[in-house]
C-alpha atoms as a PDB file:
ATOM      1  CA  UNK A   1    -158.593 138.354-103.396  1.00  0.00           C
ATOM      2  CA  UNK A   2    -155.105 137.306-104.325  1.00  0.00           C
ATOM      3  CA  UNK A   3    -152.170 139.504-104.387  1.00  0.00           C
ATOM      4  CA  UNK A   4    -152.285 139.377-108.342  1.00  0.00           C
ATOM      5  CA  UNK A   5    -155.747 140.321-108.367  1.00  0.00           C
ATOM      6  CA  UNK A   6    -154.908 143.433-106.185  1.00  0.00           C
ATOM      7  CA  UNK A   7    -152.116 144.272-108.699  1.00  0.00           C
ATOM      8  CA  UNK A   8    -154.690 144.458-111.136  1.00  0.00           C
ATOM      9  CA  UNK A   9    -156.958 146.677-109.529  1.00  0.00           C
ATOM     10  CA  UNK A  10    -154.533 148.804-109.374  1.00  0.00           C
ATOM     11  CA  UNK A  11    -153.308 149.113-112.540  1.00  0.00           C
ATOM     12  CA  UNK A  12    -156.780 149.225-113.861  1.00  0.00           C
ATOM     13  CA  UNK A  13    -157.237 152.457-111.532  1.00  0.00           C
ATOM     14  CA  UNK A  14    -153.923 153.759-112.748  1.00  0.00           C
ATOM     15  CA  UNK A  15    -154.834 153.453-116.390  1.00  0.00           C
ATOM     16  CA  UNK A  16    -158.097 154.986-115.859  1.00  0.00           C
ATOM     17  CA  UNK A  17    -156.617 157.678-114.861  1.00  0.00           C
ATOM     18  CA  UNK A  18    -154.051 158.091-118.109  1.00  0.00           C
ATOM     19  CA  UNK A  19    -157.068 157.107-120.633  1.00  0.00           C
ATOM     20  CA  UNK A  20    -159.149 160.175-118.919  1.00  0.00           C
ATOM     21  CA  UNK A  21    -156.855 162.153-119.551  1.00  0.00           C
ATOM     22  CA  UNK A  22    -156.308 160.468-123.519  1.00  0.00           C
ATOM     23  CA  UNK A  23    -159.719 161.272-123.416  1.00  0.00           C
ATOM     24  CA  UNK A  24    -159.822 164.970-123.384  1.00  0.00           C
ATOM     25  CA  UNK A  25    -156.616 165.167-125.698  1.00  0.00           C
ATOM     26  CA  UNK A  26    -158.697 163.409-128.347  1.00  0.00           C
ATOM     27  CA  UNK A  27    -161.521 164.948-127.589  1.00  0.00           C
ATOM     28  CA  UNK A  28    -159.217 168.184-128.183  1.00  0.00           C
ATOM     29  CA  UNK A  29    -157.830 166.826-131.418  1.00  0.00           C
ATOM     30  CA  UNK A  30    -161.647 165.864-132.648  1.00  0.00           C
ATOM     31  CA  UNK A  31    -163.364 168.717-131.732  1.00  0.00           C
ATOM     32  CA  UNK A  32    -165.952 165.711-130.652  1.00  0.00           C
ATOM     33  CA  UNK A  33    -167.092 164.139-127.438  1.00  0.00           C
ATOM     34  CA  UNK A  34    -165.047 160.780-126.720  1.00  0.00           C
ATOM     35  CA  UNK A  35    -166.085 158.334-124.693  1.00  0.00           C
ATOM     36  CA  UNK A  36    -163.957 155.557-123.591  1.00  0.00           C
ATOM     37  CA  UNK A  37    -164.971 152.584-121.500  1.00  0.00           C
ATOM     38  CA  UNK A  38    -162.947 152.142-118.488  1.00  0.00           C
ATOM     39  CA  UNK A  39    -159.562 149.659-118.717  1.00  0.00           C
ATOM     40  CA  UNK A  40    -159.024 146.622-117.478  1.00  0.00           C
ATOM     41  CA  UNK A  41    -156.062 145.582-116.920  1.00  0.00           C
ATOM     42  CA  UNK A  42    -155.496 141.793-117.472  1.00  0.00           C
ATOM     43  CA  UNK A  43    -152.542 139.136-117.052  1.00  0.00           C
ATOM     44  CA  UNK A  44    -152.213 137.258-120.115  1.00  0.00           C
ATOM     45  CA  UNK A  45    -150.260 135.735-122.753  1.00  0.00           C
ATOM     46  CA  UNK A  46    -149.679 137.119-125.806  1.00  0.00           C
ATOM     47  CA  UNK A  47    -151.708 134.251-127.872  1.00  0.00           C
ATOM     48  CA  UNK A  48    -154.592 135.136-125.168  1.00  0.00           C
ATOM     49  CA  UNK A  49    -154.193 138.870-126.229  1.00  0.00           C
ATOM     50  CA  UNK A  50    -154.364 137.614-129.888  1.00  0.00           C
ATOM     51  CA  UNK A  51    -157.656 135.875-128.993  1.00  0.00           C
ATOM     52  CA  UNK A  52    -158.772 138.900-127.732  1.00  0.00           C
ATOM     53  CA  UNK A  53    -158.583 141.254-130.804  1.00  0.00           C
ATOM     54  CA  UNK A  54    -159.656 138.438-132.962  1.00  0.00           C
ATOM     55  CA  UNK A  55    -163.427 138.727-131.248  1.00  0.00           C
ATOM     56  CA  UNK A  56    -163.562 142.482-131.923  1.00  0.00           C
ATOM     57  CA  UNK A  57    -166.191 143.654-134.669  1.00  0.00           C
ATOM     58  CA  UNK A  58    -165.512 144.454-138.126  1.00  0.00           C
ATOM     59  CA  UNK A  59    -166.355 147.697-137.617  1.00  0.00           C
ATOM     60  CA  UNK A  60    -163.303 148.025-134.997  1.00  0.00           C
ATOM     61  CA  UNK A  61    -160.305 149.339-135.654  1.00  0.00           C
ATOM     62  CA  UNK A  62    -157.463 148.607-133.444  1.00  0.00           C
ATOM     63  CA  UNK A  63    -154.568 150.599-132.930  1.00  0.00           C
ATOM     64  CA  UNK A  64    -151.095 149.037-130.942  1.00  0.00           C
ATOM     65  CA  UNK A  65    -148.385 151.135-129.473  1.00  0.00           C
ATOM     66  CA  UNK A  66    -145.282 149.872-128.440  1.00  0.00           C
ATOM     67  CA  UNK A  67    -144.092 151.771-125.659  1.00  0.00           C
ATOM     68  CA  UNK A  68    -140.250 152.405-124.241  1.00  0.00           C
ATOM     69  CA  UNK A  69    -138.649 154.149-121.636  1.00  0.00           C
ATOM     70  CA  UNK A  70    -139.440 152.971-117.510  1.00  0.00           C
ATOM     71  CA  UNK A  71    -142.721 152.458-119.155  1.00  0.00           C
ATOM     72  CA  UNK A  72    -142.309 149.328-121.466  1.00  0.00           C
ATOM     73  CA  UNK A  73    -145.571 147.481-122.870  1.00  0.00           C
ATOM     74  CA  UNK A  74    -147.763 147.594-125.818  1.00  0.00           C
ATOM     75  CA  UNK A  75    -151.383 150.397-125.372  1.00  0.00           C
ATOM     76  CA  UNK A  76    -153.992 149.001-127.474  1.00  0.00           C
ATOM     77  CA  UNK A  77    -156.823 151.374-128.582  1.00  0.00           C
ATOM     78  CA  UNK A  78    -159.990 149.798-129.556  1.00  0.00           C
ATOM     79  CA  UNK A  79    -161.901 152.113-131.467  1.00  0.00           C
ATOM     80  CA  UNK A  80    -165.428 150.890-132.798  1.00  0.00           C
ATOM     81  CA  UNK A  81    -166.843 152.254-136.120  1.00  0.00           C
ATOM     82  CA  UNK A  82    -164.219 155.113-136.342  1.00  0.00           C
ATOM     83  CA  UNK A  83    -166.632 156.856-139.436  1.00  0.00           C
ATOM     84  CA  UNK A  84    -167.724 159.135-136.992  1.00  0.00           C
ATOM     85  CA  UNK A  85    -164.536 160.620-135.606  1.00  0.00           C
ATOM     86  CA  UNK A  86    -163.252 160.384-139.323  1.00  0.00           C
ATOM     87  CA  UNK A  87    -166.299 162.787-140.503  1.00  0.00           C
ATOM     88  CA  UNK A  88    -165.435 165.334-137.144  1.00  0.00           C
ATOM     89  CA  UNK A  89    -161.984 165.069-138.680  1.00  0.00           C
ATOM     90  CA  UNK A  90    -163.046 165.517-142.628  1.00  0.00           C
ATOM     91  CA  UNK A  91    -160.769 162.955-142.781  1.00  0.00           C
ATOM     92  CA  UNK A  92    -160.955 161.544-146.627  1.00  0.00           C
ATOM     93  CA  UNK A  93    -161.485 157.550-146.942  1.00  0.00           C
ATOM     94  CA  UNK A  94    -157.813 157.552-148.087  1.00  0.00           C
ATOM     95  CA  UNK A  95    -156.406 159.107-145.169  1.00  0.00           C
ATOM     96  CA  UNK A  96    -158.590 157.082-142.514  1.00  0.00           C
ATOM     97  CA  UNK A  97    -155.927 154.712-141.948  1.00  0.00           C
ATOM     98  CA  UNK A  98    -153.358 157.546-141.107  1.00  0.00           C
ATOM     99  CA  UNK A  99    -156.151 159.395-139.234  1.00  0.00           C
ATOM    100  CA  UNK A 100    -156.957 157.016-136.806  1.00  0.00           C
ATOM    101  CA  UNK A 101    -152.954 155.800-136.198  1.00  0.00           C
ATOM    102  CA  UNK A 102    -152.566 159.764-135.695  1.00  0.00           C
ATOM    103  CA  UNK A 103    -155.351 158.931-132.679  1.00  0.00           C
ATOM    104  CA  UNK A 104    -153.665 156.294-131.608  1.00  0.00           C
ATOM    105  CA  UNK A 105    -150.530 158.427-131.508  1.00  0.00           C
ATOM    106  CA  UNK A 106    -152.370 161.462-129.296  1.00  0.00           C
ATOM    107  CA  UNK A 107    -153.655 158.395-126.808  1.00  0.00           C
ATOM    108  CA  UNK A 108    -150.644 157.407-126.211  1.00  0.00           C
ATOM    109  CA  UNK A 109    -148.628 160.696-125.750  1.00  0.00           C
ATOM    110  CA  UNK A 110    -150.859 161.522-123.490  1.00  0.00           C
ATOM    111  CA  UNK A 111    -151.451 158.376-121.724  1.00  0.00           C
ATOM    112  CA  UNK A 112    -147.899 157.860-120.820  1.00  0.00           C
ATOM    113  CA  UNK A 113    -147.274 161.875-119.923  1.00  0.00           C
ATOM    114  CA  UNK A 114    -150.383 161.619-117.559  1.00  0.00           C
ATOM    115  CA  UNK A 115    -148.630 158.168-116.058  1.00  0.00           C
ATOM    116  CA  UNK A 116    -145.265 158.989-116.339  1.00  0.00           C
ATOM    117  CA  UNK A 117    -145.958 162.464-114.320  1.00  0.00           C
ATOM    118  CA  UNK A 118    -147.558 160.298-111.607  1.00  0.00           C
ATOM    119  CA  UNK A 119    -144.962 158.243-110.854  1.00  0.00           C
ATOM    120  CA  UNK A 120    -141.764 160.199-112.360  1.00  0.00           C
ATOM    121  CA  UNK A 121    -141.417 157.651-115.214  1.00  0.00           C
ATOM    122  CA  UNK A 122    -140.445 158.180-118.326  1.00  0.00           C
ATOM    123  CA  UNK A 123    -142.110 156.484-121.624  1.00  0.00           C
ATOM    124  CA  UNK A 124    -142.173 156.985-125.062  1.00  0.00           C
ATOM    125  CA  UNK A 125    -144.072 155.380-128.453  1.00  0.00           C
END
């Protein structure tokens, strides 16, 4: 195992930790049971990122957060077939859009508190 694999191991078990933690804030927000895969973390280009989102399912909505502070990067939320959180929500077919950025928002907050409160970083969206 190389020392950039170990990196990544790492910062997959960091994340996990901050997207459990997403988790039950959405879960919160929903009223719903949410259930997120564990992250990977990977080392890529942006075009390979690109390539990425481009394979998703048209049912998938994807949701990117650019992040500032000590904690710089971009979170991106995956979230397939959305029409069930949107009907825990009551969330209108004209409001889904702002309904699931509004998830995406939650993730993040609490993604980078849970992270940032690890480590004594600071981060913002």
């Amino acid at each position: 195992m190389t020392a950039q694999d170990q990196h990544l191991d790492v910062y997959s078990e960091i994340t996990n930790i901050g997207t459990g933690n997403a988790a039950t804030a959405l879960s919160t927000f929903l009223h719903s049971r949410v259930d997120l895969d564990p992250p990977v973390a990977y080392r890529m280009d942006l075009g390979e990122a690109c390539e990425l989102l481009l394979d998703e399912s048209p049912d998938t909505s994807v949701v990117l957060l650019e992040c500032h502070g000590d904690l710089d990067g971009v979170i991106t939320l995956f979230i397939e077939d959305p029409t069930g959180y949107m009907e825990a929500l009551g969330a209108p077919p004209e409001l889904q859009e702002a309904a699931i950025a509004e998830m995406g928002n939650i993730f993040a907050a609490r993604f980078l508190e849970s992270i940032g409160s690890m480590f004594g970083l600071e981060g913002h969206h």
